[in-house]
N, C-alpha and C. Protein backbone atom coordinates (compact mmCIF):
# COMPACT_ATOMS: atom_id res chain seq x y z
N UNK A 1 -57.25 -5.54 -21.63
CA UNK A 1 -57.69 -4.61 -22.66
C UNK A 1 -59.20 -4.66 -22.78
N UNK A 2 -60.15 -3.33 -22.95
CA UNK A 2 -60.88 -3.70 -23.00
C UNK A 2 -61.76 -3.71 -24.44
N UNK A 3 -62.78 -4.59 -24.46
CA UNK A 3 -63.58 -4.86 -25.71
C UNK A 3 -64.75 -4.60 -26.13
N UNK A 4 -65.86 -4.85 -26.55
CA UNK A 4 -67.18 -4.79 -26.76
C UNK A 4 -67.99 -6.17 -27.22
N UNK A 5 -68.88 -6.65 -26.34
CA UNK A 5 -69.78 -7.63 -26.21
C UNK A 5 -70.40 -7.99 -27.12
N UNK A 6 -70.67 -8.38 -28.00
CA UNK A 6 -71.40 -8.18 -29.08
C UNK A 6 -72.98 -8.74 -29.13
N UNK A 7 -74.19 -8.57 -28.73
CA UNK A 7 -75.29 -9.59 -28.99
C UNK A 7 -76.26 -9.84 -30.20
N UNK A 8 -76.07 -8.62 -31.18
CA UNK A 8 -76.55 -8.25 -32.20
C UNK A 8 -76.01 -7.30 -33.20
N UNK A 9 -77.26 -7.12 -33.99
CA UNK A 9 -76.82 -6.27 -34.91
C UNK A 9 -78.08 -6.34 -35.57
N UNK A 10 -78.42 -4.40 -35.64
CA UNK A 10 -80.04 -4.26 -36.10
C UNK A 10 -80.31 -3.48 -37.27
N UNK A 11 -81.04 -3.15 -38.09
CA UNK A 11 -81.30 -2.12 -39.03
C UNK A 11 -81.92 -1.00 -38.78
N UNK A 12 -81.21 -0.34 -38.50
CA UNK A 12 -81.73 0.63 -37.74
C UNK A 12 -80.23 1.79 -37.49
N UNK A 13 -80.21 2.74 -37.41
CA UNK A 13 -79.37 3.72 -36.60
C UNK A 13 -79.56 4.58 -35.55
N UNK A 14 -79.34 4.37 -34.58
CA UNK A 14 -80.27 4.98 -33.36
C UNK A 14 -79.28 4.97 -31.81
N UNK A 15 -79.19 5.69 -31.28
CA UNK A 15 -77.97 5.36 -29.97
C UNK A 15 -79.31 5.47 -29.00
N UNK A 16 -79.10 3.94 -28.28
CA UNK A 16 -80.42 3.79 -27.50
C UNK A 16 -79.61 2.55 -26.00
N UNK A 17 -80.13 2.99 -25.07
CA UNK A 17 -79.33 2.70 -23.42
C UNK A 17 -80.91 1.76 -23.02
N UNK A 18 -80.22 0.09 -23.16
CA UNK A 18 -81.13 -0.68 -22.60
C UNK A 18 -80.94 -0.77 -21.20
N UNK A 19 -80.05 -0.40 -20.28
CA UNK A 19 -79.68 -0.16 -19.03
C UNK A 19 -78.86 -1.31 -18.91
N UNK A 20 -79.21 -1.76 -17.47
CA UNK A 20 -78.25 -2.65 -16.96
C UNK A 20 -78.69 -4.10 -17.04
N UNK A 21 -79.01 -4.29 -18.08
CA UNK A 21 -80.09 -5.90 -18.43
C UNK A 21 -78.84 -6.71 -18.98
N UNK A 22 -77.54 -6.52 -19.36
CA UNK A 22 -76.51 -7.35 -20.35
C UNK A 22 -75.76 -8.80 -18.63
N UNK A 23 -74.89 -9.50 -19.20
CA UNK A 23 -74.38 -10.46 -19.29
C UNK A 23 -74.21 -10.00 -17.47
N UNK A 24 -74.11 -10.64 -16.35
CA UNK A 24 -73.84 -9.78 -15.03
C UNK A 24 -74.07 -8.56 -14.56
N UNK A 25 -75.10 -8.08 -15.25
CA UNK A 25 -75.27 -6.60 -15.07
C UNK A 25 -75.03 -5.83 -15.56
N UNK A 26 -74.17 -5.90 -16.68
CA UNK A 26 -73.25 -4.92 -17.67
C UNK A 26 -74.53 -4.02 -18.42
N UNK A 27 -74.05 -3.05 -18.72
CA UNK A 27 -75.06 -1.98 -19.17
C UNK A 27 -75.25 -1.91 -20.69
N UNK A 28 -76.17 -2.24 -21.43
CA UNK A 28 -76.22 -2.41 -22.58
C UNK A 28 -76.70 -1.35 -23.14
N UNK A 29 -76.07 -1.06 -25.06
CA UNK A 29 -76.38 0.08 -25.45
C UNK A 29 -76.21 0.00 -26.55
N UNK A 30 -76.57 0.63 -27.44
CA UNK A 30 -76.45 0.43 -29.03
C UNK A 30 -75.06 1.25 -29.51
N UNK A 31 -74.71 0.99 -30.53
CA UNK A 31 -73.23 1.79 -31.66
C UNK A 31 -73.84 1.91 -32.70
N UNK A 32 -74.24 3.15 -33.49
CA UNK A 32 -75.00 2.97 -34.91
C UNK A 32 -73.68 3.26 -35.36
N UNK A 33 -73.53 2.95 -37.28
CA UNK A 33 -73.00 3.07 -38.25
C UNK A 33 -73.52 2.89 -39.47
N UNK A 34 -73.89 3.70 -40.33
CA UNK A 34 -74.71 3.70 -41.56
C UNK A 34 -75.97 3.40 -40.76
N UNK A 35 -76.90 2.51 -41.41
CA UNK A 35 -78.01 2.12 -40.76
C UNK A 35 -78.46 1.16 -39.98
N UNK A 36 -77.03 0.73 -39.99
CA UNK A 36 -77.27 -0.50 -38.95
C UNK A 36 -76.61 -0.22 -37.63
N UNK A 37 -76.91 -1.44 -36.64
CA UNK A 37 -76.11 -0.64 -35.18
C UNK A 37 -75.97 -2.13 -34.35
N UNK A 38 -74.68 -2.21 -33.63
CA UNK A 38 -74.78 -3.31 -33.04
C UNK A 38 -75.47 -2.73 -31.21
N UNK A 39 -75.71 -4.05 -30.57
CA UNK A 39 -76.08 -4.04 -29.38
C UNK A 39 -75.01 -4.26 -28.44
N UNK A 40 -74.48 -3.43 -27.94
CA UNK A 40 -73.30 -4.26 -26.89
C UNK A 40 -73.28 -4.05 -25.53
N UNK A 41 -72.31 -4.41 -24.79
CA UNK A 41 -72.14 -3.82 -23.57
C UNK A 41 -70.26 -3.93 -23.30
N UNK A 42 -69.61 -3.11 -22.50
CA UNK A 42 -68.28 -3.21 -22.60
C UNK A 42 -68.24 -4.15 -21.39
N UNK A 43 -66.59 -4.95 -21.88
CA UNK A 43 -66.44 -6.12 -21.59
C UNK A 43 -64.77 -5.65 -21.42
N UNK A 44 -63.92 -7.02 -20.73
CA UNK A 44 -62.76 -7.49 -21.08
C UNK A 44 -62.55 -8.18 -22.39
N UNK A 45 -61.81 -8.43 -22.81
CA UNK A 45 -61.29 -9.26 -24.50
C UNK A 45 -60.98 -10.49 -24.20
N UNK A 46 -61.26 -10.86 -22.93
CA UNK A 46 -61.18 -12.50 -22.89
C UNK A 46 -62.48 -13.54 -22.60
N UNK A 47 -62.64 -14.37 -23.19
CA UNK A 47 -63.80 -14.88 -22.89
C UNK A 47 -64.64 -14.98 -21.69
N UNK A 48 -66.23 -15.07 -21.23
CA UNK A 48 -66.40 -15.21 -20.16
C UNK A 48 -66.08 -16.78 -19.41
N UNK A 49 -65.73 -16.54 -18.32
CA UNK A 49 -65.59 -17.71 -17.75
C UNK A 49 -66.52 -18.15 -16.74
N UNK A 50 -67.01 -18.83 -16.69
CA UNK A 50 -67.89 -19.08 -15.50
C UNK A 50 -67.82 -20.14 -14.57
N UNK A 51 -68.21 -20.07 -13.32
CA UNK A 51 -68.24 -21.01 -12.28
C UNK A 51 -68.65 -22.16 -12.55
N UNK A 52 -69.69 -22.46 -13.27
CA UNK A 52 -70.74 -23.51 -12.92
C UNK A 52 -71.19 -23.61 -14.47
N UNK A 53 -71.82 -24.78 -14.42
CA UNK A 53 -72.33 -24.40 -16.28
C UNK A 53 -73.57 -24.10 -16.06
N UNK A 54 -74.27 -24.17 -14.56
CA UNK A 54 -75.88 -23.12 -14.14
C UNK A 54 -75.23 -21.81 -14.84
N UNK A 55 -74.59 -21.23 -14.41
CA UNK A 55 -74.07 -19.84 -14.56
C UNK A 55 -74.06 -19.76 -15.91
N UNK A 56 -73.19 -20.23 -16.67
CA UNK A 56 -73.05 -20.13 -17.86
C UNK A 56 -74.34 -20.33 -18.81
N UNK A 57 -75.65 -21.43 -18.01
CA UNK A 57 -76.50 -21.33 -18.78
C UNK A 57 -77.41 -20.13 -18.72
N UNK A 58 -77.35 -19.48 -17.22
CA UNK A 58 -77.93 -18.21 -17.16
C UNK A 58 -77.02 -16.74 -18.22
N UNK A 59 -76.10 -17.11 -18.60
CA UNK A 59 -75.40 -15.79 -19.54
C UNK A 59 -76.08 -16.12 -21.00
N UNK A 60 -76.24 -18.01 -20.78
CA UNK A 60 -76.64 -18.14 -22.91
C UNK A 60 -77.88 -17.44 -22.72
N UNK A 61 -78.99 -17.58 -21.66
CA UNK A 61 -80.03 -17.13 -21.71
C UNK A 61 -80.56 -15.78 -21.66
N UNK A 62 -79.81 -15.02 -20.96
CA UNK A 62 -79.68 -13.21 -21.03
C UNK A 62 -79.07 -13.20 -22.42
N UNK A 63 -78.15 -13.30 -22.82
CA UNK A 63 -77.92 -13.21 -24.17
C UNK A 63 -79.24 -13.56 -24.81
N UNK A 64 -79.90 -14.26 -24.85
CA UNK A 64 -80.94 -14.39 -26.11
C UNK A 64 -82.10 -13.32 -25.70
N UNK A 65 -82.25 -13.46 -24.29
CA UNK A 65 -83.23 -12.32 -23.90
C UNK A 65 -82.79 -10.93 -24.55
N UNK A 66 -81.87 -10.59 -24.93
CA UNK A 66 -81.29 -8.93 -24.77
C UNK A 66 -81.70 -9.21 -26.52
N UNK A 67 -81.38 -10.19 -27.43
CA UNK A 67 -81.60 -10.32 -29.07
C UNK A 67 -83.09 -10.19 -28.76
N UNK A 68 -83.90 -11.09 -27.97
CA UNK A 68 -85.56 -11.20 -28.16
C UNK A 68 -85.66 -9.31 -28.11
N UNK A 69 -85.33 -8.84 -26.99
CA UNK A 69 -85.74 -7.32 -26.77
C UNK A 69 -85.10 -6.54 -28.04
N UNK A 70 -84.36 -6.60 -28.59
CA UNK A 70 -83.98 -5.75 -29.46
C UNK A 70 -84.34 -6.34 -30.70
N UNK A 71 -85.06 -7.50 -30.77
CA UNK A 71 -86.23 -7.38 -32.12
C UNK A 71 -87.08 -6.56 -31.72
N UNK A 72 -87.68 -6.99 -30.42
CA UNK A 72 -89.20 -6.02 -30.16
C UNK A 72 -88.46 -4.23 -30.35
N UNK A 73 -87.77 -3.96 -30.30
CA UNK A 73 -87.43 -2.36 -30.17
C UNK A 73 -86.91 -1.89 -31.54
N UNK A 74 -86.66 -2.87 -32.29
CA UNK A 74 -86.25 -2.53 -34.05
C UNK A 74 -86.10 -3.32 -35.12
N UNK A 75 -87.28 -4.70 -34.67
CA UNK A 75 -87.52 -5.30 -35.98
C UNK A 75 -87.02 -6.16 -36.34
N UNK A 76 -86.22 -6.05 -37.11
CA UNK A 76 -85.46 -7.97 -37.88
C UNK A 76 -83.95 -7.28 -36.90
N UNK A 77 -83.55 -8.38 -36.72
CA UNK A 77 -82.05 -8.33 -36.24
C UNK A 77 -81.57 -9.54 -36.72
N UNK A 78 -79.98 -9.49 -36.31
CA UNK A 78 -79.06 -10.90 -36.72
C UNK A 78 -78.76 -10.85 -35.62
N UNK A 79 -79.07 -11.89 -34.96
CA UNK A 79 -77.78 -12.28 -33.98
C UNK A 79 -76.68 -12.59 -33.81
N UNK A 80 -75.61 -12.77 -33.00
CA UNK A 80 -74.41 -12.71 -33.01
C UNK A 80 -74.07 -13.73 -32.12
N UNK A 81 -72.85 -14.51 -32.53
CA UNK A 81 -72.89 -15.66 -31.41
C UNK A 81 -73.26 -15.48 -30.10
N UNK A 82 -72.78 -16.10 -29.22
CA UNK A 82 -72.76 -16.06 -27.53
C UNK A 82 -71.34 -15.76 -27.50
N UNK A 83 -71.15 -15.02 -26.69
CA UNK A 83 -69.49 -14.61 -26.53
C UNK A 83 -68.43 -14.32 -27.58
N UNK A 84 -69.28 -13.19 -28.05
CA UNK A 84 -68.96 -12.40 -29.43
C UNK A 84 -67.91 -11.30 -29.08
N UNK A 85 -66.65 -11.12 -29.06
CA UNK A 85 -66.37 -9.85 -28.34
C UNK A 85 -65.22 -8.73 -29.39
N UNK A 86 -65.64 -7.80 -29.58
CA UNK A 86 -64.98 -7.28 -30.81
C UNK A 86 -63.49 -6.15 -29.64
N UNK A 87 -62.42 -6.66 -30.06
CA UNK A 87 -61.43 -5.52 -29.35
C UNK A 87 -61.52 -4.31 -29.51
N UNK A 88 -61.29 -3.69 -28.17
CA UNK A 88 -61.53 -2.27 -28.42
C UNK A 88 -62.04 -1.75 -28.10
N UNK A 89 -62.27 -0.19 -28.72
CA UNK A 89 -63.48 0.61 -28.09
C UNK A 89 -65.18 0.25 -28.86
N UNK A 90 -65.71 1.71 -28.52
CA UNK A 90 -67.29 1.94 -29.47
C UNK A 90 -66.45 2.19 -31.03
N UNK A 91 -65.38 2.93 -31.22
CA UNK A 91 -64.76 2.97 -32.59
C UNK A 91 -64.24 2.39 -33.39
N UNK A 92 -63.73 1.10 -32.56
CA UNK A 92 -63.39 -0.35 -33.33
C UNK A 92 -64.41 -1.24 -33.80
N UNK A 93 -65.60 -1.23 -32.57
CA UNK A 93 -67.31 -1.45 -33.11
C UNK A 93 -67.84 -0.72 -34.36
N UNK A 94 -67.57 0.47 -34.47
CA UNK A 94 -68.72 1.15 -35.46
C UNK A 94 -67.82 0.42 -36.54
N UNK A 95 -66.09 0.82 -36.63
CA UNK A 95 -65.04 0.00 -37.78
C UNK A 95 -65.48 -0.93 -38.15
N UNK A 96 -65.79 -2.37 -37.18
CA UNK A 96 -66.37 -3.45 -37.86
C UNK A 96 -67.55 -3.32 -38.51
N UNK A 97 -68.24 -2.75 -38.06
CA UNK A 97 -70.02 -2.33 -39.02
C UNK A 97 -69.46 -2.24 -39.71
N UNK A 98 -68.72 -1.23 -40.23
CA UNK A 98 -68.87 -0.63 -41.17
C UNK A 98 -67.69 -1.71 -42.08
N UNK A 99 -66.56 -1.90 -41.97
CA UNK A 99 -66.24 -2.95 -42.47
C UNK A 99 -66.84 -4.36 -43.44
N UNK A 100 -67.93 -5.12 -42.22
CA UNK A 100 -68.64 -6.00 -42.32
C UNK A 100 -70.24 -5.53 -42.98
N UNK A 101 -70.42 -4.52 -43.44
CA UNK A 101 -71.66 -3.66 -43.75
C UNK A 101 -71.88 -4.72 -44.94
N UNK A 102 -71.61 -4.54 -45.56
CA UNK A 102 -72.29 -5.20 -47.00
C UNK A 102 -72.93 -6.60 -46.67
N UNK A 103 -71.67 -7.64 -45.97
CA UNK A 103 -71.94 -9.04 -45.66
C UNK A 103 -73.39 -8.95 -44.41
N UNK A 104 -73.20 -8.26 -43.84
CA UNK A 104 -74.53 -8.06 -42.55
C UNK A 104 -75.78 -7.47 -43.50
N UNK A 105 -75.65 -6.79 -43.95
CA UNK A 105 -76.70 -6.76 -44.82
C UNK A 105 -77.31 -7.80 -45.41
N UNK A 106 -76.68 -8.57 -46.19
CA UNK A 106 -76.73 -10.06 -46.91
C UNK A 106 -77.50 -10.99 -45.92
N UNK A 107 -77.07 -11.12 -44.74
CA UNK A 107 -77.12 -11.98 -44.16
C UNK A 107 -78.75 -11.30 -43.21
């Protein structure tokens, strides 16, 4: 089944294509809802697994790279764990925004 990646979440509403910079190449892209928008890229719904824990330390580190870039492109963000993955489509994504809106705000 597939899911959505999660690396952030920004203030901002904006549908914006960081290309192919996410977790193995995966193509990263924003989901706005109200004014906030997460950063994702589509995924499987099962965790990543990796070969090696080199490997795995190269995914924690693109993960933080893709949060560093999407402060520089819109300011304060929250980050989102490492291997954040919400089921579903972009419409189960915007659902959780919008769901989780008040608490992300807060936070």
């Amino acid at each position: 089944m597939e899911g959505r990646y999660v690396y952030c979440v920004a203030d901002r509403r904006q549908n914006v294509s960081l290309n192919s910079i996410g977790i193995q190449g995966a193509d990263v892209y924003t989901i706005p809802c109200h004014d906030l928008l997460a950063v994702v890229h589509k995924c499987q719904i099962e965790p990543s697994l990796s070969v090696n824990d080199e490997m795995l330390i190269d995914w924690v580190i693109i993960h933080q790279q893709i949060v560093d870039e999407a402060w520089k492109m819109f300011g304060t963000v929250l980050p989102i764990s490492f291997d954040t993955i919400i089921k579903g489509s972009d419409i189960n994504t915007r659902d959780w925004l919008k769901q989780e809106y008040e608490n992300l705000l807060k936070k």
